[in-house]
C-alpha atoms as a PDB file:
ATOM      1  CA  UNK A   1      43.249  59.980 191.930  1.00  0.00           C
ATOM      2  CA  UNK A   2      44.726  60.248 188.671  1.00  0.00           C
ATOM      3  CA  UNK A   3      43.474  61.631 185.672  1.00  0.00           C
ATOM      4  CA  UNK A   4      43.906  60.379 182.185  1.00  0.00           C
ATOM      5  CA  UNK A   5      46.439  63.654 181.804  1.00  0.00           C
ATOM      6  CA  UNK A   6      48.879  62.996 184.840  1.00  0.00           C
ATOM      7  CA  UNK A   7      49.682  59.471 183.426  1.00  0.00           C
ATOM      8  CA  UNK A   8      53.856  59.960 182.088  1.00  0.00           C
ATOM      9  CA  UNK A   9      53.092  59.877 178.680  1.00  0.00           C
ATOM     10  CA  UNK A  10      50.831  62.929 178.402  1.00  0.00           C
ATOM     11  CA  UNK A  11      53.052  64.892 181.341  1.00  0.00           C
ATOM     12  CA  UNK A  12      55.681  67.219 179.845  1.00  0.00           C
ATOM     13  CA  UNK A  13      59.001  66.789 180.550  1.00  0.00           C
ATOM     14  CA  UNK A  14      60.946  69.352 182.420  1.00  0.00           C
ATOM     15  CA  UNK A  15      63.648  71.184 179.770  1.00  0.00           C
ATOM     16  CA  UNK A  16      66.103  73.356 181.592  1.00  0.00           C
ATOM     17  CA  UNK A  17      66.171  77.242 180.004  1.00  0.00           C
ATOM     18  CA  UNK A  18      68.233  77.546 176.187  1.00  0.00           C
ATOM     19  CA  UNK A  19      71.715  77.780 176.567  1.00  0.00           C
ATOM     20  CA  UNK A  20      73.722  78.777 173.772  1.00  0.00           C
ATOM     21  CA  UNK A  21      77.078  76.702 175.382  1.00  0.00           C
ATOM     22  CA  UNK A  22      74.842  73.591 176.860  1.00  0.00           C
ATOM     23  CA  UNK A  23      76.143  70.422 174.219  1.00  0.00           C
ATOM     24  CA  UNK A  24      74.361  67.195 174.786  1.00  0.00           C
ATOM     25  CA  UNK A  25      76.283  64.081 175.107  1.00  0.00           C
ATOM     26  CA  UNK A  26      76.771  62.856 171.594  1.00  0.00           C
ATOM     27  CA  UNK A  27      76.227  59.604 170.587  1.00  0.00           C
ATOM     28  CA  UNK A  28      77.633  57.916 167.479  1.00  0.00           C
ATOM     29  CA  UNK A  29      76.331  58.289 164.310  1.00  0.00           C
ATOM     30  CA  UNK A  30      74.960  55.514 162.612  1.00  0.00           C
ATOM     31  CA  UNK A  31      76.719  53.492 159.785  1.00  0.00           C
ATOM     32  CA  UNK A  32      76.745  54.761 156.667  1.00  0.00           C
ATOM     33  CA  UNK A  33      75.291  52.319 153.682  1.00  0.00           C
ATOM     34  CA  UNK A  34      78.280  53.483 151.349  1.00  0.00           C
ATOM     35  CA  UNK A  35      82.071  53.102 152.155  1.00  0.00           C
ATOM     36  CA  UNK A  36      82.601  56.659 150.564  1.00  0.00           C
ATOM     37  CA  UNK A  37      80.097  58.693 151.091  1.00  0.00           C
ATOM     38  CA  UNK A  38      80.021  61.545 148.205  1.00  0.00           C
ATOM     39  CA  UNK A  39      78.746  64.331 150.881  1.00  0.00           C
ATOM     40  CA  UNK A  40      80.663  65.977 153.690  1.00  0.00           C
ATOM     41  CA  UNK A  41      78.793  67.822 156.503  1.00  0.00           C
ATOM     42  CA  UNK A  42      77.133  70.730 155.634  1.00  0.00           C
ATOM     43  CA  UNK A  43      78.378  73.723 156.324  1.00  0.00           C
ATOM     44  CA  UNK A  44      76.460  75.548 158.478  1.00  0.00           C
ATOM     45  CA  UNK A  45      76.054  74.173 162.170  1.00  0.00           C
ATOM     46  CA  UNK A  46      72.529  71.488 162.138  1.00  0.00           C
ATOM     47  CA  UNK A  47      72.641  72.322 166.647  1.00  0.00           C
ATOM     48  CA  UNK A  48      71.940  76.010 167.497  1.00  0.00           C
ATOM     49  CA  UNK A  49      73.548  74.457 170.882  1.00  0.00           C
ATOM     50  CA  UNK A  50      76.636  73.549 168.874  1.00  0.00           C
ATOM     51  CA  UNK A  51      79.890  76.038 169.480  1.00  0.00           C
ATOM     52  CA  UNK A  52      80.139  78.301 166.810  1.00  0.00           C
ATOM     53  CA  UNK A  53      83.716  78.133 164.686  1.00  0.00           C
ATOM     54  CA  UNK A  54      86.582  80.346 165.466  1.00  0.00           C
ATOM     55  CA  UNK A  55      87.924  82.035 163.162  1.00  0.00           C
ATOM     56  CA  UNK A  56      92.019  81.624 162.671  1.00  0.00           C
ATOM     57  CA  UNK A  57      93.775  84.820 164.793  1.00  0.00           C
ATOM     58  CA  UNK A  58      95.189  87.224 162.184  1.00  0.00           C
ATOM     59  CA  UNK A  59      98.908  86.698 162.192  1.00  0.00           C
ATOM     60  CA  UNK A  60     100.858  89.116 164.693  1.00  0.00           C
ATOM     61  CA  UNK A  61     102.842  91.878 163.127  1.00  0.00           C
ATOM     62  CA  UNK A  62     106.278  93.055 164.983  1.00  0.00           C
ATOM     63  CA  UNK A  63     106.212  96.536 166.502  1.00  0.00           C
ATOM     64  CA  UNK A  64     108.441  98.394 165.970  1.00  0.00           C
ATOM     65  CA  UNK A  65     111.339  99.650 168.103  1.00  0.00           C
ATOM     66  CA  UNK A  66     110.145 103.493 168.192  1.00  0.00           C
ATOM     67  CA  UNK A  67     107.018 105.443 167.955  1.00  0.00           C
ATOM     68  CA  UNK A  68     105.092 106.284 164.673  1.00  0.00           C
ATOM     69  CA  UNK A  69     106.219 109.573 163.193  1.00  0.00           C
ATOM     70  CA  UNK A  70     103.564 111.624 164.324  1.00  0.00           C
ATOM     71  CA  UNK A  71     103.624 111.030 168.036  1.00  0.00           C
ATOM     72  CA  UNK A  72     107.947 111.649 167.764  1.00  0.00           C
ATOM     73  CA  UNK A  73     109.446 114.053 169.844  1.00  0.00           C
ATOM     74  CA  UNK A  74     112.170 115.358 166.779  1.00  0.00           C
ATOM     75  CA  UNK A  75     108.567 116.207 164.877  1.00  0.00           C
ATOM     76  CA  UNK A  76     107.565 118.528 168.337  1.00  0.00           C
ATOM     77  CA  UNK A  77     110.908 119.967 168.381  1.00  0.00           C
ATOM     78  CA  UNK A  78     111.370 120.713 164.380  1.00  0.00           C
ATOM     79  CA  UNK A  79     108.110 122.476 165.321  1.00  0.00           C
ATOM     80  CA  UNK A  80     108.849 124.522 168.197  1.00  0.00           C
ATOM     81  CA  UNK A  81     112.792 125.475 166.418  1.00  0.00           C
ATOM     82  CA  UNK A  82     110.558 126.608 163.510  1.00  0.00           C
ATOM     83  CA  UNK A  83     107.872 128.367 165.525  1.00  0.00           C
ATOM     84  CA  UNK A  84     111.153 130.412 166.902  1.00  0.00           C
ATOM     85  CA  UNK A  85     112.529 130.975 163.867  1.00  0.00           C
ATOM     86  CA  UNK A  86     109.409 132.728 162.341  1.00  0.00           C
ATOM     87  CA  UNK A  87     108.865 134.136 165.808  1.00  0.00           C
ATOM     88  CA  UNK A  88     112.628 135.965 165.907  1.00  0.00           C
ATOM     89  CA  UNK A  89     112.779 137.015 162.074  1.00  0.00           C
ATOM     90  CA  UNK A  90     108.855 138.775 161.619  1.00  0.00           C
ATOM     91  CA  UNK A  91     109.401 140.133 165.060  1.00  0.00           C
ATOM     92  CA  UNK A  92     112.738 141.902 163.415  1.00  0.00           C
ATOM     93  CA  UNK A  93     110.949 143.151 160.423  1.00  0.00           C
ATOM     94  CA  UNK A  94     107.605 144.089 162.101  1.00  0.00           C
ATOM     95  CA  UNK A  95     109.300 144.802 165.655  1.00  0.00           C
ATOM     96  CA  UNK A  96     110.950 147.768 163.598  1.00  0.00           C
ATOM     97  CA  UNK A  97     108.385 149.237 161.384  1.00  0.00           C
ATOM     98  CA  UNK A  98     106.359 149.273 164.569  1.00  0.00           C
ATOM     99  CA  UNK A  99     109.075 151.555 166.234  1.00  0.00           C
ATOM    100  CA  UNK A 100     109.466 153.324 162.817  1.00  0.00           C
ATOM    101  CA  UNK A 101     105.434 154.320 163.003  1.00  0.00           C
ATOM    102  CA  UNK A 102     105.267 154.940 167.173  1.00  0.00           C
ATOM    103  CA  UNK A 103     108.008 157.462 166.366  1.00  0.00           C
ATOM    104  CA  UNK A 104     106.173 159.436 163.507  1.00  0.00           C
ATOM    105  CA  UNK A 105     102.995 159.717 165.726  1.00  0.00           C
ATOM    106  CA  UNK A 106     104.386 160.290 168.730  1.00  0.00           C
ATOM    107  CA  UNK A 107     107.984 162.252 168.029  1.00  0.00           C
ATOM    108  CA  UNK A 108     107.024 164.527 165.266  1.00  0.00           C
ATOM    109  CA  UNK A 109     110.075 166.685 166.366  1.00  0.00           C
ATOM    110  CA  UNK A 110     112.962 163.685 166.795  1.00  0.00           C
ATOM    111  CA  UNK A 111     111.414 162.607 163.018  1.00  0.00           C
ATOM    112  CA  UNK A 112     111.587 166.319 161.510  1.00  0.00           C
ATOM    113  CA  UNK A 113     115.251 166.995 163.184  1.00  0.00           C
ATOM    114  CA  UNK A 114     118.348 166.657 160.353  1.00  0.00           C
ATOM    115  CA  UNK A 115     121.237 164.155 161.164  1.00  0.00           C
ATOM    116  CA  UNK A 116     123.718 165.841 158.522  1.00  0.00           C
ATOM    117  CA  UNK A 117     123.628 167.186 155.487  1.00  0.00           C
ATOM    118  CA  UNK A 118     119.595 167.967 155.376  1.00  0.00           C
ATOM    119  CA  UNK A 119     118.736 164.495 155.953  1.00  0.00           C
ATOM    120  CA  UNK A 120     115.739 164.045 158.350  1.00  0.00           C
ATOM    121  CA  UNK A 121     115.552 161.331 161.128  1.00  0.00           C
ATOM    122  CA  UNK A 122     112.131 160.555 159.833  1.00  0.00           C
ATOM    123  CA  UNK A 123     113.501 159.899 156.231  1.00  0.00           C
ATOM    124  CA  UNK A 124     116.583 157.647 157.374  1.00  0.00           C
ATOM    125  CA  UNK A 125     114.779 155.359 159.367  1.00  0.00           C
ATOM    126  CA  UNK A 126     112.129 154.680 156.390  1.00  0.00           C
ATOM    127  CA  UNK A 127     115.332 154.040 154.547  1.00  0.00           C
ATOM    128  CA  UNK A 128     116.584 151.964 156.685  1.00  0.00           C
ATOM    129  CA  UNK A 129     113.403 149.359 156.951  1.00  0.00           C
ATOM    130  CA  UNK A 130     114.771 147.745 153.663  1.00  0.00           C
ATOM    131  CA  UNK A 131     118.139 146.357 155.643  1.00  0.00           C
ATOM    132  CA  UNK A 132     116.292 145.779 158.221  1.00  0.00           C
ATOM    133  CA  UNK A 133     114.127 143.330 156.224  1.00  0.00           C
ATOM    134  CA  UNK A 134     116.834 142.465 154.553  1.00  0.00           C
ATOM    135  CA  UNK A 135     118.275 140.850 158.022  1.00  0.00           C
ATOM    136  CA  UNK A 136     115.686 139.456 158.934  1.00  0.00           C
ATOM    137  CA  UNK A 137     115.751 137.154 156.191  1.00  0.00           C
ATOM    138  CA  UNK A 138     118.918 136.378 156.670  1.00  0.00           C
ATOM    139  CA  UNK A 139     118.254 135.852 160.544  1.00  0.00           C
ATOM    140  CA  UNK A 140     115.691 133.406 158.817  1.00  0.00           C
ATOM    141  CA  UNK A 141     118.005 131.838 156.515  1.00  0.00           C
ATOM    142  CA  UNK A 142     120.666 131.639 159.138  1.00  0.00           C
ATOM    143  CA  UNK A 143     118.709 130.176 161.882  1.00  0.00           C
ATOM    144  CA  UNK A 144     117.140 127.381 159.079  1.00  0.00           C
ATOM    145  CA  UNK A 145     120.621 126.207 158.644  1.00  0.00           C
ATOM    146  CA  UNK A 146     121.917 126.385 161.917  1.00  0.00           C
ATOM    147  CA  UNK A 147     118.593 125.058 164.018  1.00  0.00           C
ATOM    148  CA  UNK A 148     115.776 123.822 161.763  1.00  0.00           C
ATOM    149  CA  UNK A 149     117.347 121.861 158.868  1.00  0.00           C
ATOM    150  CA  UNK A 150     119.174 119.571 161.129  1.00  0.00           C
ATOM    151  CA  UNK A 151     116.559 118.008 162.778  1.00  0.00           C
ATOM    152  CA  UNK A 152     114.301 117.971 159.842  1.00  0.00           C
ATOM    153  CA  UNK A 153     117.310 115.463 158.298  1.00  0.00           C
ATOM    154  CA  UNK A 154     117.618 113.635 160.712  1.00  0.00           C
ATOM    155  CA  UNK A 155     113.663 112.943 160.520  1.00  0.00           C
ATOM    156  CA  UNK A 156     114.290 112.334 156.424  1.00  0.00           C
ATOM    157  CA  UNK A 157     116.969 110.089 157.372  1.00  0.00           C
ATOM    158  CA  UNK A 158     114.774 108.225 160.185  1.00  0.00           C
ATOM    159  CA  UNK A 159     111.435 107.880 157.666  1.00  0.00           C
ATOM    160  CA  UNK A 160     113.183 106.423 155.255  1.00  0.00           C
ATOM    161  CA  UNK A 161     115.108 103.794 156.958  1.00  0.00           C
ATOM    162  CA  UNK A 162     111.617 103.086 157.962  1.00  0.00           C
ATOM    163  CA  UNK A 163     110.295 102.666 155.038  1.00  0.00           C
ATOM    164  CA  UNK A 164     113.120 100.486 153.825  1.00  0.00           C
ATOM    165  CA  UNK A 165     112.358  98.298 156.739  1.00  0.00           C
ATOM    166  CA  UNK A 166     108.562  98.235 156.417  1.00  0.00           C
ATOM    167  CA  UNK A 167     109.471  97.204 152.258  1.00  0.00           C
ATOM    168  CA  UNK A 168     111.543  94.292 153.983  1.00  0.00           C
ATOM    169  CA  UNK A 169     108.801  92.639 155.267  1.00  0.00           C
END
């Protein structure tokens, strides 16, 4: 027997679970009472169910041809030909006072013994740190030139053609 509740009207309808991409068939819209209507849509979406708006994909940029600067292999070698340079011109400088002072402590007589003319050992080698110095700076200098300063042109050279291209576009 049916009750006055399991008649159609009163039963509710079966709705499948929300779903953000479901769209219901559309059906036309009905005819508008003005030719021109004065309002567009609105702007924001009247169907949670409708698809939301893309927006327009930002425009591709072309990469370029090498690697950015700081990943280049001339920037790890202008590194390691400058961690050699310091590495061969304080080791000079320091390599020799370091000899000079193991000598005093250690061979008090070779330091105390006269080369010529009253001169001690000890004496001539503390004289002699100042050339010493002064080669390794010009070790220094020498191996800038020769080893450091090329490559650190050519990355000059390379950055700025870059940025002359990256002006371009």
């Amino acid at each position: 027997m049916q009750d006055a509740f399991s008649s159609p009207e009163h039963q509710r309808r079966h709705q499948p679970p929300y779903d953000p991409l479901y769209a219901p068939p559309h059906s036309s819209p009905p005819p508008s009472p003005h030719p021109f209507p004065h309002h567009t849509s609105p702007a924001h979406l009247t169907y949670p169910w409708q698809p939301q708006p893309q927006p327009p994909e930002p425009e591709r940029k072309r990469q370029p041809r090498h690697h950015a600067l700081g990943r280049h292999s001339d920037i790890r070698v202008l590194r390691g030909a400058y961690r050699r340079q310091r590495r061969v011109a304080t080791l000079t400088a320091l390599g020799y006072f370091t000899l000079f002072l193991f000598l005093s402590a250690f061979a008090p007589g070779l330091m105390a013994s006269e080369v010529s003319g009253g001169l001690p050992t000890g004496l001539l080698l503390g004289l002699l740190q100042v050339p010493v110095t002064c080669l390794a700076i010009g070790l220094y200098e020498y191996t800038a030139r020769r080893r450091v300063d090329p490559i650190a042109d050519r990355i000059r050279r390379q950055t700025q053609l870059d940025a002359k291209r990256e002006a371009a576009r």
